[in-house]
PDB file of N, CA and C in Angstrom:
ATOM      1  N   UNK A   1     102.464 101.522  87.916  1.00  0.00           N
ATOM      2  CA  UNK A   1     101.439 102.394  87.397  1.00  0.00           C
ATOM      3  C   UNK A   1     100.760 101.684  86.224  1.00  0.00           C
ATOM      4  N   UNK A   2      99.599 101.804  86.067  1.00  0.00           N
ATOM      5  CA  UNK A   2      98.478 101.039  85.396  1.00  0.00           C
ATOM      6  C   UNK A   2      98.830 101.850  83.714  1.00  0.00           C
ATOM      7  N   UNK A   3      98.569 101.064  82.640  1.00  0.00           N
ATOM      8  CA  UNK A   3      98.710 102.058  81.839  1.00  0.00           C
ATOM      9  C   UNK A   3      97.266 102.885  81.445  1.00  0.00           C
ATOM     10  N   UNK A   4      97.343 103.513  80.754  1.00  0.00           N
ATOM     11  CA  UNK A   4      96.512 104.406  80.300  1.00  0.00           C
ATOM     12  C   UNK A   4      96.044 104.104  78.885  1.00  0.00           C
ATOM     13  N   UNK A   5      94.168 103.873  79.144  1.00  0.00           N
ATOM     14  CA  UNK A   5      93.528 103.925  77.992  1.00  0.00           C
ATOM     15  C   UNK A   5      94.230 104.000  76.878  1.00  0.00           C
ATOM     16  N   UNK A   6      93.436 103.156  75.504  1.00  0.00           N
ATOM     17  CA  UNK A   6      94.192 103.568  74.403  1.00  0.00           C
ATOM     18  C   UNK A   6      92.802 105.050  74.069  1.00  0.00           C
ATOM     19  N   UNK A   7      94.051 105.262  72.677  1.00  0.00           N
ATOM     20  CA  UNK A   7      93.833 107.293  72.543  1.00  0.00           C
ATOM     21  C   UNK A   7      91.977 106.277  71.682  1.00  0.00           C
ATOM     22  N   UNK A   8      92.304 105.151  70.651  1.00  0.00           N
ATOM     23  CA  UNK A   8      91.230 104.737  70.012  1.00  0.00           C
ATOM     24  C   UNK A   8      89.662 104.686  70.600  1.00  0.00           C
ATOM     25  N   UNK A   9      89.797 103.877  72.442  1.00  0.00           N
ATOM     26  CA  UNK A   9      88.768 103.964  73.405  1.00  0.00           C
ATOM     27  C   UNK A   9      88.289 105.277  73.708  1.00  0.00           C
ATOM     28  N   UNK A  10      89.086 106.145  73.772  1.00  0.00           N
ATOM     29  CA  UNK A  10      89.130 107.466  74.172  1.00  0.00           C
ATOM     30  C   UNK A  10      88.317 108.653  72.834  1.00  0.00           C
ATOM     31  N   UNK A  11      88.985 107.788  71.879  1.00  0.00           N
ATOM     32  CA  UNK A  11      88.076 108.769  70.596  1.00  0.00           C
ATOM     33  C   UNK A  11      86.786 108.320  70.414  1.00  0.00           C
ATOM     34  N   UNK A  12      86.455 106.926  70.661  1.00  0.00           N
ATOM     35  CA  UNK A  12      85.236 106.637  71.243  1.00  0.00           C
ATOM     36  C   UNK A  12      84.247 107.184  72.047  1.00  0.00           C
ATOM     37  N   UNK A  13      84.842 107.453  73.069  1.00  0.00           N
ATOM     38  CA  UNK A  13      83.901 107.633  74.353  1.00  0.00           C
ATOM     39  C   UNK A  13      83.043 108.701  73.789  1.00  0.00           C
ATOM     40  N   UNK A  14      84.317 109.422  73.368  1.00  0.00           N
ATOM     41  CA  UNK A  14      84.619 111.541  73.718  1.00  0.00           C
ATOM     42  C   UNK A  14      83.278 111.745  72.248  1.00  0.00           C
ATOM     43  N   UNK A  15      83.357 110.997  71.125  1.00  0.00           N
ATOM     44  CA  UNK A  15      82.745 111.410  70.156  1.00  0.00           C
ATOM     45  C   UNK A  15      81.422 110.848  69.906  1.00  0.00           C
ATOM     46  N   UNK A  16      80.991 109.782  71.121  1.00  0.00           N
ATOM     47  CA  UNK A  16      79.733 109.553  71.772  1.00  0.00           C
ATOM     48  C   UNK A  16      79.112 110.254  72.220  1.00  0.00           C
ATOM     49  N   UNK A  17      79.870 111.147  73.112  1.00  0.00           N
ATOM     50  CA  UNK A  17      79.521 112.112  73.920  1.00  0.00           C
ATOM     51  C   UNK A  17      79.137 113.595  73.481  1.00  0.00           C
ATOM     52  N   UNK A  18      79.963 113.619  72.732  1.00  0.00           N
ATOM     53  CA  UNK A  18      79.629 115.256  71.849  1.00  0.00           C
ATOM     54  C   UNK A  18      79.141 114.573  70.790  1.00  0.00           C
ATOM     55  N   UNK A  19      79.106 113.730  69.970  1.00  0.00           N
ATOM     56  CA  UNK A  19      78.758 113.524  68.761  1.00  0.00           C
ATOM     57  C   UNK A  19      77.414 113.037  68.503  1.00  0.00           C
ATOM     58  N   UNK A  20      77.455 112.171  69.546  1.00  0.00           N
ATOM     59  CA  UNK A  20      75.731 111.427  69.292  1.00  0.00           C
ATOM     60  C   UNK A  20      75.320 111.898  70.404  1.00  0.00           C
ATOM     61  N   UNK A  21      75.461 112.486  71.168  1.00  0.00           N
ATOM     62  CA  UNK A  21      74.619 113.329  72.150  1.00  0.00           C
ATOM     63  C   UNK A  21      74.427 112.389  73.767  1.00  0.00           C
ATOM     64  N   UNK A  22      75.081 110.647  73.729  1.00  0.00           N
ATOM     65  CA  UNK A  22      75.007 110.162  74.274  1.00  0.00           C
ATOM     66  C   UNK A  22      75.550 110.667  76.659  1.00  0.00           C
ATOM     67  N   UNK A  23      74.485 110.877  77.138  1.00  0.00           N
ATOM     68  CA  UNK A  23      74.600 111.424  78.129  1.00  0.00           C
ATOM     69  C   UNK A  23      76.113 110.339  79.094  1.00  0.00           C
ATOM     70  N   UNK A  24      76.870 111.465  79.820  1.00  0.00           N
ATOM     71  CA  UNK A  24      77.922 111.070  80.387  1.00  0.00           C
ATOM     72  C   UNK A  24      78.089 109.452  80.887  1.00  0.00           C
ATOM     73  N   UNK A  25      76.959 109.671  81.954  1.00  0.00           N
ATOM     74  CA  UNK A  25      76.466 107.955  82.868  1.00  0.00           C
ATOM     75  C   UNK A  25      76.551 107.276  82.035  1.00  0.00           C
ATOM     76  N   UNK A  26      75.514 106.859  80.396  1.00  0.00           N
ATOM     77  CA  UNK A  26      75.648 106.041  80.023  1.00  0.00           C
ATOM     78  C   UNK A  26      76.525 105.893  79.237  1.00  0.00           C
ATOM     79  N   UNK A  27      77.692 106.884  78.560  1.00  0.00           N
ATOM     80  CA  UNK A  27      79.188 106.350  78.191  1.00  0.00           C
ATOM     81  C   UNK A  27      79.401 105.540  79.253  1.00  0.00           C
ATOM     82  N   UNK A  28      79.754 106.219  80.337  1.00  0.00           N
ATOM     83  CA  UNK A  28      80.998 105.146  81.294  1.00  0.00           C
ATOM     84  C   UNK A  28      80.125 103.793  81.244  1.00  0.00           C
ATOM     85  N   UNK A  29      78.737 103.555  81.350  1.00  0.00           N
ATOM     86  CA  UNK A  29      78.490 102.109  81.287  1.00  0.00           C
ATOM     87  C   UNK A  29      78.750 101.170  80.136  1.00  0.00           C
ATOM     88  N   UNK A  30      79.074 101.747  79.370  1.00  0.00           N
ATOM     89  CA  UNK A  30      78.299 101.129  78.325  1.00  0.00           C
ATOM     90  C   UNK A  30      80.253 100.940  77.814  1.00  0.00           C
ATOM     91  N   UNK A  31      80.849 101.728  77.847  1.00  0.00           N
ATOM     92  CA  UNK A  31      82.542 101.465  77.504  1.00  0.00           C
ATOM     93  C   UNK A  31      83.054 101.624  78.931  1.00  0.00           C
ATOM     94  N   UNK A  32      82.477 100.867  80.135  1.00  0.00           N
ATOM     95  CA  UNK A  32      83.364 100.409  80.954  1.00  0.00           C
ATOM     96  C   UNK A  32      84.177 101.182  81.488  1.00  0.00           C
ATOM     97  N   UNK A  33      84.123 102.629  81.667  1.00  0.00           N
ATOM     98  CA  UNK A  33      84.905 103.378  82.077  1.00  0.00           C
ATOM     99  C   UNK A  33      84.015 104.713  82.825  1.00  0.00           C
ATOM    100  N   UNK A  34      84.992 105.083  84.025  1.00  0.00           N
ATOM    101  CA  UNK A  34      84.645 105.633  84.987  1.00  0.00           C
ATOM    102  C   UNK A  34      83.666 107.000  84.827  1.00  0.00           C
ATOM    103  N   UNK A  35      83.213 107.590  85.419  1.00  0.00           N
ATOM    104  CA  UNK A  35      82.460 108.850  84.720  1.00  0.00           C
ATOM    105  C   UNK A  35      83.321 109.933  85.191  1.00  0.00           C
ATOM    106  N   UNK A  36      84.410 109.598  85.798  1.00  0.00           N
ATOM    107  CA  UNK A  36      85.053 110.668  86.909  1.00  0.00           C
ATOM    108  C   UNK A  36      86.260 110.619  85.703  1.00  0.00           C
ATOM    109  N   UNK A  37      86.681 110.077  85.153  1.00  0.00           N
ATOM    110  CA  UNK A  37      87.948 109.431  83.824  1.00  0.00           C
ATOM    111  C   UNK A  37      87.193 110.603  82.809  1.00  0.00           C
ATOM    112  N   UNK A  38      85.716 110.097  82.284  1.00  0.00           N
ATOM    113  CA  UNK A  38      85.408 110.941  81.010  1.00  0.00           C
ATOM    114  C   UNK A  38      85.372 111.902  81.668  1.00  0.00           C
ATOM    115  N   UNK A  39      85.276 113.032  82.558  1.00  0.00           N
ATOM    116  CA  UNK A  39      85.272 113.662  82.719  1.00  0.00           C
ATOM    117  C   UNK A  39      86.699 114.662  82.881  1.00  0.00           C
ATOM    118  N   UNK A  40      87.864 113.770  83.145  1.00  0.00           N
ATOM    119  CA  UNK A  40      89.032 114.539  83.442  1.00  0.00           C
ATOM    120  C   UNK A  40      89.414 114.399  81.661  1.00  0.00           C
ATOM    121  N   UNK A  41      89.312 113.274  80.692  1.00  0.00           N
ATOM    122  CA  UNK A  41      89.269 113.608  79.577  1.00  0.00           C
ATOM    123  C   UNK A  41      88.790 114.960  78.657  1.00  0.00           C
ATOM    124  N   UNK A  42      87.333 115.208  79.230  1.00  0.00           N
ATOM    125  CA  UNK A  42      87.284 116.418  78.601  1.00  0.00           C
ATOM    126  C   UNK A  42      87.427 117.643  79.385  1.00  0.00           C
ATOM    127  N   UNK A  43      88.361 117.613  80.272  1.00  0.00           N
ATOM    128  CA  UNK A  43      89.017 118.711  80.928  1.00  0.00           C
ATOM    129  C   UNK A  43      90.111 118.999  79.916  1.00  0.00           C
ATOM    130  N   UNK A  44      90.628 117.681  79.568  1.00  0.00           N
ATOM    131  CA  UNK A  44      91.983 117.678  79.121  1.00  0.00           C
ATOM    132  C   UNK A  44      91.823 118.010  77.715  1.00  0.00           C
ATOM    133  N   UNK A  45      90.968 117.665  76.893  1.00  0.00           N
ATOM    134  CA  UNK A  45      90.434 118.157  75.869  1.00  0.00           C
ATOM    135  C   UNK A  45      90.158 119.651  75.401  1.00  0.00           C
ATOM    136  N   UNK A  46      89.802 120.303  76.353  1.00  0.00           N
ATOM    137  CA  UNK A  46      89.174 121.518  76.574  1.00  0.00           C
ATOM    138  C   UNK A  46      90.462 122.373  76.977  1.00  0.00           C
ATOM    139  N   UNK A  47      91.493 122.123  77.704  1.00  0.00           N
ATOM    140  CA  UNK A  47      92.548 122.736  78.385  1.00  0.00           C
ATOM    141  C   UNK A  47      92.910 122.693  76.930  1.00  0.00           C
ATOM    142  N   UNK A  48      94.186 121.241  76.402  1.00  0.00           N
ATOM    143  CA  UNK A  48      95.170 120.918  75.481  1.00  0.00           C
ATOM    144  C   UNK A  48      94.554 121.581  73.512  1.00  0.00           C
ATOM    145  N   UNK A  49      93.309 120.996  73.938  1.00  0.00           N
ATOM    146  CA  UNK A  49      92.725 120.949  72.241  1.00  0.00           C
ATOM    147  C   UNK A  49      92.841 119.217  72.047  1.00  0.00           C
ATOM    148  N   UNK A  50      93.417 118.325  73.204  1.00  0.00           N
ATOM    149  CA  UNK A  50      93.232 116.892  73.265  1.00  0.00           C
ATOM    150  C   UNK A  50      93.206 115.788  73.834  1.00  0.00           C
ATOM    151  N   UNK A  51      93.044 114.735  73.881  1.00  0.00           N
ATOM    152  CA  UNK A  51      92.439 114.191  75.165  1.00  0.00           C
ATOM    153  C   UNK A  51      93.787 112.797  75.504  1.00  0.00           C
ATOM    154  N   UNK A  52      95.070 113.249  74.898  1.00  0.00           N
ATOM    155  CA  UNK A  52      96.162 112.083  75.009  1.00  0.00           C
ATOM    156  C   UNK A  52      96.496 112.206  76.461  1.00  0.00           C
ATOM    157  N   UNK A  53      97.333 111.113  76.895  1.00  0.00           N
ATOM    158  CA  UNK A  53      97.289 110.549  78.039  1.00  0.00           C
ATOM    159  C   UNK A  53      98.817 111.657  78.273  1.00  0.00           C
ATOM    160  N   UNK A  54      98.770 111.284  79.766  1.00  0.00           N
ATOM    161  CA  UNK A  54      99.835 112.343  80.252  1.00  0.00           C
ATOM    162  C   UNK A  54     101.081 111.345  80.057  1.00  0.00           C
ATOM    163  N   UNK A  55     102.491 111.601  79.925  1.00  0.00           N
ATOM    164  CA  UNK A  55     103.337 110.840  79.390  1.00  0.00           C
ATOM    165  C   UNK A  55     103.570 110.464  80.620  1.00  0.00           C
ATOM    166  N   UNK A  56     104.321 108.996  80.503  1.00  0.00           N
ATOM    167  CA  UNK A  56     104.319 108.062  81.481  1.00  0.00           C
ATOM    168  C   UNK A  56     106.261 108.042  82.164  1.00  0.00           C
ATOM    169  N   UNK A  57     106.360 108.879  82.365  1.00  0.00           N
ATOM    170  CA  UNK A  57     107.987 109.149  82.768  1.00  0.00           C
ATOM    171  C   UNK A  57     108.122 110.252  84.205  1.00  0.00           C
ATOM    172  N   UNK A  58     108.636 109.920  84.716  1.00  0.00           N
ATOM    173  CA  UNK A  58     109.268 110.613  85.730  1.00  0.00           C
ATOM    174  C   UNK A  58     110.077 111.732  85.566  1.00  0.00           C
ATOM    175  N   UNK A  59     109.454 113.043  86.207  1.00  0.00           N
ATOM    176  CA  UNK A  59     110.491 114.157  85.475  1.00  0.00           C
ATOM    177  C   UNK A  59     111.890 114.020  86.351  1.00  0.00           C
ATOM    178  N   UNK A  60     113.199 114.777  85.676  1.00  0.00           N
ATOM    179  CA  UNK A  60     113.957 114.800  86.596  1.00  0.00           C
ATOM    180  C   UNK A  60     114.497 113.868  86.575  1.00  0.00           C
ATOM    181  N   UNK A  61     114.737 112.649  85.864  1.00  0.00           N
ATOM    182  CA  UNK A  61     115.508 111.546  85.996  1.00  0.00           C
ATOM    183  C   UNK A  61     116.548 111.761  85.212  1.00  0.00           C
ATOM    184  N   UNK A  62     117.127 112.937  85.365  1.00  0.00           N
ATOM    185  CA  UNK A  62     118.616 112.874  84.750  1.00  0.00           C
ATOM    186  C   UNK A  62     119.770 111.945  85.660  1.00  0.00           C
ATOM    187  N   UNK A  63     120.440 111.377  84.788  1.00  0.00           N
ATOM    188  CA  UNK A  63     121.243 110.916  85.667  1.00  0.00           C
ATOM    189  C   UNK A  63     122.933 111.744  86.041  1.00  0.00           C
ATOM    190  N   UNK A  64     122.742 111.582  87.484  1.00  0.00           N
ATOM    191  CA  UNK A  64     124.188 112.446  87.846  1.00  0.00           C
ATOM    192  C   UNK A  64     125.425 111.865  87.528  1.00  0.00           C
ATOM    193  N   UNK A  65     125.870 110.525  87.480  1.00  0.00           N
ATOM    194  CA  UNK A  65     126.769 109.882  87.171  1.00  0.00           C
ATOM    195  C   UNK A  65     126.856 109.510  85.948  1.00  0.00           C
ATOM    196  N   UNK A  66     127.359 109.486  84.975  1.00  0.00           N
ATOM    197  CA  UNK A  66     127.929 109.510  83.674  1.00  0.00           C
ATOM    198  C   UNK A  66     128.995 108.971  83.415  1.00  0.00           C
ATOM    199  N   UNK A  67     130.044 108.865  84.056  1.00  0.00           N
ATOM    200  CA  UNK A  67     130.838 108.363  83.804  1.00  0.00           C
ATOM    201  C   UNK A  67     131.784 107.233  84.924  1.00  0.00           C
ATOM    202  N   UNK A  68     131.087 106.113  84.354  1.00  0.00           N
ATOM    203  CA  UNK A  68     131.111 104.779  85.227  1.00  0.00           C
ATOM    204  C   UNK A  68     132.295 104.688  85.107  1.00  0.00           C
ATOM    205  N   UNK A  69     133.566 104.408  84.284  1.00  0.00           N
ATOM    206  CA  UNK A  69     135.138 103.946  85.027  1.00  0.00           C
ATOM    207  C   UNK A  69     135.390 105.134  86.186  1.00  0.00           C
ATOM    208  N   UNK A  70     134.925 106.619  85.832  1.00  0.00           N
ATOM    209  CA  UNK A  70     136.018 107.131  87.019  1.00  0.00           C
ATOM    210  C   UNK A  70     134.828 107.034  88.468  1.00  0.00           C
ATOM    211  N   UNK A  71     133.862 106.774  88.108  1.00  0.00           N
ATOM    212  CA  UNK A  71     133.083 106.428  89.358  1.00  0.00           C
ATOM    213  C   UNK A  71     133.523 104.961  89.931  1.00  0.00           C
ATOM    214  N   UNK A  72     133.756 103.939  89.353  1.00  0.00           N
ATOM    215  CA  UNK A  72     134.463 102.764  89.436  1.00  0.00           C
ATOM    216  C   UNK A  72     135.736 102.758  90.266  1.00  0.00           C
ATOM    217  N   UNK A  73     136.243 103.931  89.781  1.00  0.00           N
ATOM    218  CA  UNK A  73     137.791 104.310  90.709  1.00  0.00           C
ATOM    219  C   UNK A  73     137.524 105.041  91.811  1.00  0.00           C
ATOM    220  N   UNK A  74     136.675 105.825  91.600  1.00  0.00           N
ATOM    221  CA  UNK A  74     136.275 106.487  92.835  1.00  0.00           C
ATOM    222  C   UNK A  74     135.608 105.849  93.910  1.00  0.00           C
ATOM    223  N   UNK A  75     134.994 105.016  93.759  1.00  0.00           N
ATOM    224  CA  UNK A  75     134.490 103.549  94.466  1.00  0.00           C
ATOM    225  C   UNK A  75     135.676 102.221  95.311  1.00  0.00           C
ATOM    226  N   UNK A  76     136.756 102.457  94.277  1.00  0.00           N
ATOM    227  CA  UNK A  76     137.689 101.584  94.830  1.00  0.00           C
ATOM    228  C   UNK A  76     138.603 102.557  95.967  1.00  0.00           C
ATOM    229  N   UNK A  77     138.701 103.463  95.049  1.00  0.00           N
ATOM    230  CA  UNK A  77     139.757 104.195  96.035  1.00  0.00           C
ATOM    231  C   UNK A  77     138.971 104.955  97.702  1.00  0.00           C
ATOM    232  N   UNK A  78     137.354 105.054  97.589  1.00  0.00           N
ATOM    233  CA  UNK A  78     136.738 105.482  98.717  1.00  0.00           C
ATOM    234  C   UNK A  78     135.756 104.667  99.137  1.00  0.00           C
ATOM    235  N   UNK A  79     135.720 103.545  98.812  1.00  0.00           N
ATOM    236  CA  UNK A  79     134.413 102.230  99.174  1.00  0.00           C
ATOM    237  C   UNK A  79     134.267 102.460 100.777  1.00  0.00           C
ATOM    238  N   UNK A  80     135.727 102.331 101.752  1.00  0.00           N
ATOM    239  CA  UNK A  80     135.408 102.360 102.447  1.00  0.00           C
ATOM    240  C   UNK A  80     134.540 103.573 103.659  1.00  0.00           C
ATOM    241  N   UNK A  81     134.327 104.706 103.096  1.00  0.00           N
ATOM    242  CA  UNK A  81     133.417 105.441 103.783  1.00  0.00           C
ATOM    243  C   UNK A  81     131.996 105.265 103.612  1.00  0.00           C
ATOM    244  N   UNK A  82     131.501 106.087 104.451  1.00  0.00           N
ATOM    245  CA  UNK A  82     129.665 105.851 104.054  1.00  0.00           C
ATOM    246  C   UNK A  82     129.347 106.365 103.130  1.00  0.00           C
ATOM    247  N   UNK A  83     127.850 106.330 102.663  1.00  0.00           N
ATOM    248  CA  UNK A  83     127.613 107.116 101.233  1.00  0.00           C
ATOM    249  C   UNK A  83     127.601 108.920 101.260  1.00  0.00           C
ATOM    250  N   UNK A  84     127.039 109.044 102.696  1.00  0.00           N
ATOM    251  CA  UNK A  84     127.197 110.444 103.145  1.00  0.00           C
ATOM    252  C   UNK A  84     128.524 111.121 102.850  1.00  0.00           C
ATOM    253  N   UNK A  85     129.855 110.317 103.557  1.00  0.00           N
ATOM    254  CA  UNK A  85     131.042 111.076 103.018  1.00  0.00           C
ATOM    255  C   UNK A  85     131.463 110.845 101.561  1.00  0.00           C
ATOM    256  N   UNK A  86     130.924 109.821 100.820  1.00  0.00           N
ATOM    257  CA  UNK A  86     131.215 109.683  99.606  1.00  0.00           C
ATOM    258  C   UNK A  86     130.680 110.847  98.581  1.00  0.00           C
ATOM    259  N   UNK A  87     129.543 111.240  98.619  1.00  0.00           N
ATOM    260  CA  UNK A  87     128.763 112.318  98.248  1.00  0.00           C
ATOM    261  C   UNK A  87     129.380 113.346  98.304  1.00  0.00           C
ATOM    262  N   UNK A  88     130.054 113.605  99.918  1.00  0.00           N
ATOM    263  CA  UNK A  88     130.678 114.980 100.032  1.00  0.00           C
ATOM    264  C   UNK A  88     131.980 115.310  99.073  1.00  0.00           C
ATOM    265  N   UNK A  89     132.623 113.887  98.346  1.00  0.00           N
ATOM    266  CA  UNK A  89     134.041 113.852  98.295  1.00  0.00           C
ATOM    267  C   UNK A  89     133.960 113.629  96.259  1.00  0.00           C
ATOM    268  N   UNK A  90     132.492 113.651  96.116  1.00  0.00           N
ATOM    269  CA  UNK A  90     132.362 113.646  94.622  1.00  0.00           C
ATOM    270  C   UNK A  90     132.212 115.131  94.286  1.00  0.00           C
ATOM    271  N   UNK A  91     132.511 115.086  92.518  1.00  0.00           N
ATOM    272  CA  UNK A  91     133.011 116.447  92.290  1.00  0.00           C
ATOM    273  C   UNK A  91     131.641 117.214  92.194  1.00  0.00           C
ATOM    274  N   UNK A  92     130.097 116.626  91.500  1.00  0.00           N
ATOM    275  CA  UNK A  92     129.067 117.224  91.405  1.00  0.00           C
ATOM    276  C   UNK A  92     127.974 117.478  92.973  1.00  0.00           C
ATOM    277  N   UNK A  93     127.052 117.949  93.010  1.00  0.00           N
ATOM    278  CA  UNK A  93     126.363 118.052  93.775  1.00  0.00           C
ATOM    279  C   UNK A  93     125.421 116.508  93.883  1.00  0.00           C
ATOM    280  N   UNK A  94     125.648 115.900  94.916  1.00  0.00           N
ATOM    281  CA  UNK A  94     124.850 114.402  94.423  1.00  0.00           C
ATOM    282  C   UNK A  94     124.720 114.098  96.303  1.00  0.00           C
ATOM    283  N   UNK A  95     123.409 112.850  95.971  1.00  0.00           N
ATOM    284  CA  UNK A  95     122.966 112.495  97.096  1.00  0.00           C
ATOM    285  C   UNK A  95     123.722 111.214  97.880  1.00  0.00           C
ATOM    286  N   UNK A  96     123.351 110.767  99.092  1.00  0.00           N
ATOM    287  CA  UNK A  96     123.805 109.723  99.528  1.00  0.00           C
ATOM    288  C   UNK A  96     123.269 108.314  98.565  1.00  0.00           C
ATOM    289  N   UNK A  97     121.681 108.963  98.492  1.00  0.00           N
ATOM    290  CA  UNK A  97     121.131 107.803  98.038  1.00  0.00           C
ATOM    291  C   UNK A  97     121.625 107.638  96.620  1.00  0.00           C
ATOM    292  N   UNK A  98     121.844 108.199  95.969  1.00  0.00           N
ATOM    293  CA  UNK A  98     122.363 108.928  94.526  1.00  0.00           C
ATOM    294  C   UNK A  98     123.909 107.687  94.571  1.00  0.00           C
ATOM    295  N   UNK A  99     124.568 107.794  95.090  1.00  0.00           N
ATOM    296  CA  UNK A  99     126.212 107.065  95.771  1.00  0.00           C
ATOM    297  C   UNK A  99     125.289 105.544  96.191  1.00  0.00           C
ATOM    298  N   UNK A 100     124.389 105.325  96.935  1.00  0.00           N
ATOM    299  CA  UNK A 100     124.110 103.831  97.154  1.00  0.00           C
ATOM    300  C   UNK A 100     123.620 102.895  95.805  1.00  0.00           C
ATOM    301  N   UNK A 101     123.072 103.858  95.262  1.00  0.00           N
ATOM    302  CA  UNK A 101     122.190 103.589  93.595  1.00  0.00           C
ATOM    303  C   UNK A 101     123.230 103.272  92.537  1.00  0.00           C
ATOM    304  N   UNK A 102     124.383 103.853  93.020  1.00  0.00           N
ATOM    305  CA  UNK A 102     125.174 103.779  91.537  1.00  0.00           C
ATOM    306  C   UNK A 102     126.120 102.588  92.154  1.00  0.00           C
ATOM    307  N   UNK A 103     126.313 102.846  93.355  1.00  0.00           N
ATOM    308  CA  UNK A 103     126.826 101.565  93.966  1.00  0.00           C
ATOM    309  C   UNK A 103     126.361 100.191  93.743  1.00  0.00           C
ATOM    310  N   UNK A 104     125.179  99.913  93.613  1.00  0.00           N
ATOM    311  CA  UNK A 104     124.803  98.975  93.689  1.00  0.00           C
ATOM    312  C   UNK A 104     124.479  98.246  92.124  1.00  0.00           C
ATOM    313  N   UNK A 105     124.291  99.314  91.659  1.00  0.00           N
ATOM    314  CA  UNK A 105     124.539  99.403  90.057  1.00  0.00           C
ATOM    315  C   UNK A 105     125.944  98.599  89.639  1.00  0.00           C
ATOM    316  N   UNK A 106     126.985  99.269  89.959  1.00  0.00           N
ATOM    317  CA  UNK A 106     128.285  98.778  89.569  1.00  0.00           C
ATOM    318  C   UNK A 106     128.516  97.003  90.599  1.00  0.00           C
ATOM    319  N   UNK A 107     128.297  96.732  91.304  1.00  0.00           N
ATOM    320  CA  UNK A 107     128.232  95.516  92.023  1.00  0.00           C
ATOM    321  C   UNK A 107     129.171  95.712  92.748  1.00  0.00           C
ATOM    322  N   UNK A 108     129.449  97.064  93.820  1.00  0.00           N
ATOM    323  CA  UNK A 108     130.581  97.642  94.776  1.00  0.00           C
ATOM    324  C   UNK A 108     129.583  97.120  95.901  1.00  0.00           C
ATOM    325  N   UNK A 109     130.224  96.347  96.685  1.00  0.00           N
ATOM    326  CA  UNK A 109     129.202  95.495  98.215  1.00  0.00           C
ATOM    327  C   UNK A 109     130.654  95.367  98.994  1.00  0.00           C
ATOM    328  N   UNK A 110     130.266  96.196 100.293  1.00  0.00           N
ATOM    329  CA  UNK A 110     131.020  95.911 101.261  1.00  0.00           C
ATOM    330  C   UNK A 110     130.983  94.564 102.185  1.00  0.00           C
ATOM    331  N   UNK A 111     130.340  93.865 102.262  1.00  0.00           N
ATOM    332  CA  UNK A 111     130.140  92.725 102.628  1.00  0.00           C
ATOM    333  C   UNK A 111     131.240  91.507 102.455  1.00  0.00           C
ATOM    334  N   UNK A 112     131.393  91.077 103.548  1.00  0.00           N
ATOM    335  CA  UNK A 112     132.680  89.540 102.750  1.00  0.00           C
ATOM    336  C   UNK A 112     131.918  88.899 102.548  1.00  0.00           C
ATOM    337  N   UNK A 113     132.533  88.324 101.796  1.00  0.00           N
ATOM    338  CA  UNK A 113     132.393  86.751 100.870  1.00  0.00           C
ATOM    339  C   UNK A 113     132.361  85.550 101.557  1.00  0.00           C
ATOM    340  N   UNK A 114     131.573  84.626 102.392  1.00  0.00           N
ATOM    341  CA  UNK A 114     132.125  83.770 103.038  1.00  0.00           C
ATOM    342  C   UNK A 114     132.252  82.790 102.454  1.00  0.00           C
ATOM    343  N   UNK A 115     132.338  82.813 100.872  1.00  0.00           N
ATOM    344  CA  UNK A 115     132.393  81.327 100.639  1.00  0.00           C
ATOM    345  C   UNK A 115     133.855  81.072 100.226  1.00  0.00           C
ATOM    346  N   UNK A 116     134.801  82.235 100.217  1.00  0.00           N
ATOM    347  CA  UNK A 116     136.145  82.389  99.754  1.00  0.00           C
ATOM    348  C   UNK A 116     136.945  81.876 100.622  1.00  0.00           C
ATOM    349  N   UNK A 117     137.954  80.655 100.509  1.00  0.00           N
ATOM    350  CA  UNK A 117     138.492  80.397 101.621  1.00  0.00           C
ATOM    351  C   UNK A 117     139.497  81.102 102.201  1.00  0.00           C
ATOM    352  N   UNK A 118     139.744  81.310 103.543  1.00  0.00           N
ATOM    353  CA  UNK A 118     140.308  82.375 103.492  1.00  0.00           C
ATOM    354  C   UNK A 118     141.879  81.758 104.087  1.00  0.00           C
ATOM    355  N   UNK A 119     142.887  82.696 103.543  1.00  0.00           N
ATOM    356  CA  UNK A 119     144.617  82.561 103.284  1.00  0.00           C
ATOM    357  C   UNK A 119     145.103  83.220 104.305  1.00  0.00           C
TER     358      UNK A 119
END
């Protein structure tokens, strides 16, 4: 995701626009920015009382796992099922993908090793 205008460009535009009377079209030409942009600006202006950018985070990113040793054990002692039954067999409500993510996080890979010689 691209970031978002600074608030400084933005106090620009906006106080061109109401302030010197400068018509919409020729803001966006003239500071390089879209007319469809100043315009959701002073939506946002008009809604908030201001024209700051919407915060740049993902809602909902709590994380379900918290506590990496007993997930660590819980990994050793159930690696070998899929993530589906792993999910079912954890104590919170959590996803498969949720179990592959933290998996892969901790460096739990079912895969052999072929470079290990083998005994």
């Amino acid at each position: 995701m691209p970031a978002p205008y600074s608030y400084d460009l933005r106090q620009k535009v906006i106080d061109a626009i109401e302030l010197d009377g400068m018509p919409k079209t020729e803001a966006s030409q003239v500071f390089h920015v879209s007319r469809n942009t100043i315009n959701l600006w002073l939506q946002r202006k008009a809604q908030t009382g201001d024209f700051l950018p919407k915060p740049n985070h993902r809602p909902d990113n709590n994380h379900k796992i918290t506590d990496w040793h007993k997930f660590k054990a819980f990994a050793q002692e159930h690696g070998h099922k899929t993530s589906a039954q792993m999910a079912q067999l954890w104590d919170d409500d959590i996803s498969p993908r949720t179990i592959s993510r933290a998996l892969k996080k901790i460096g739990f890979t079912r895969k052999k090793n072929l470079r290990l010689p083998r005994t």
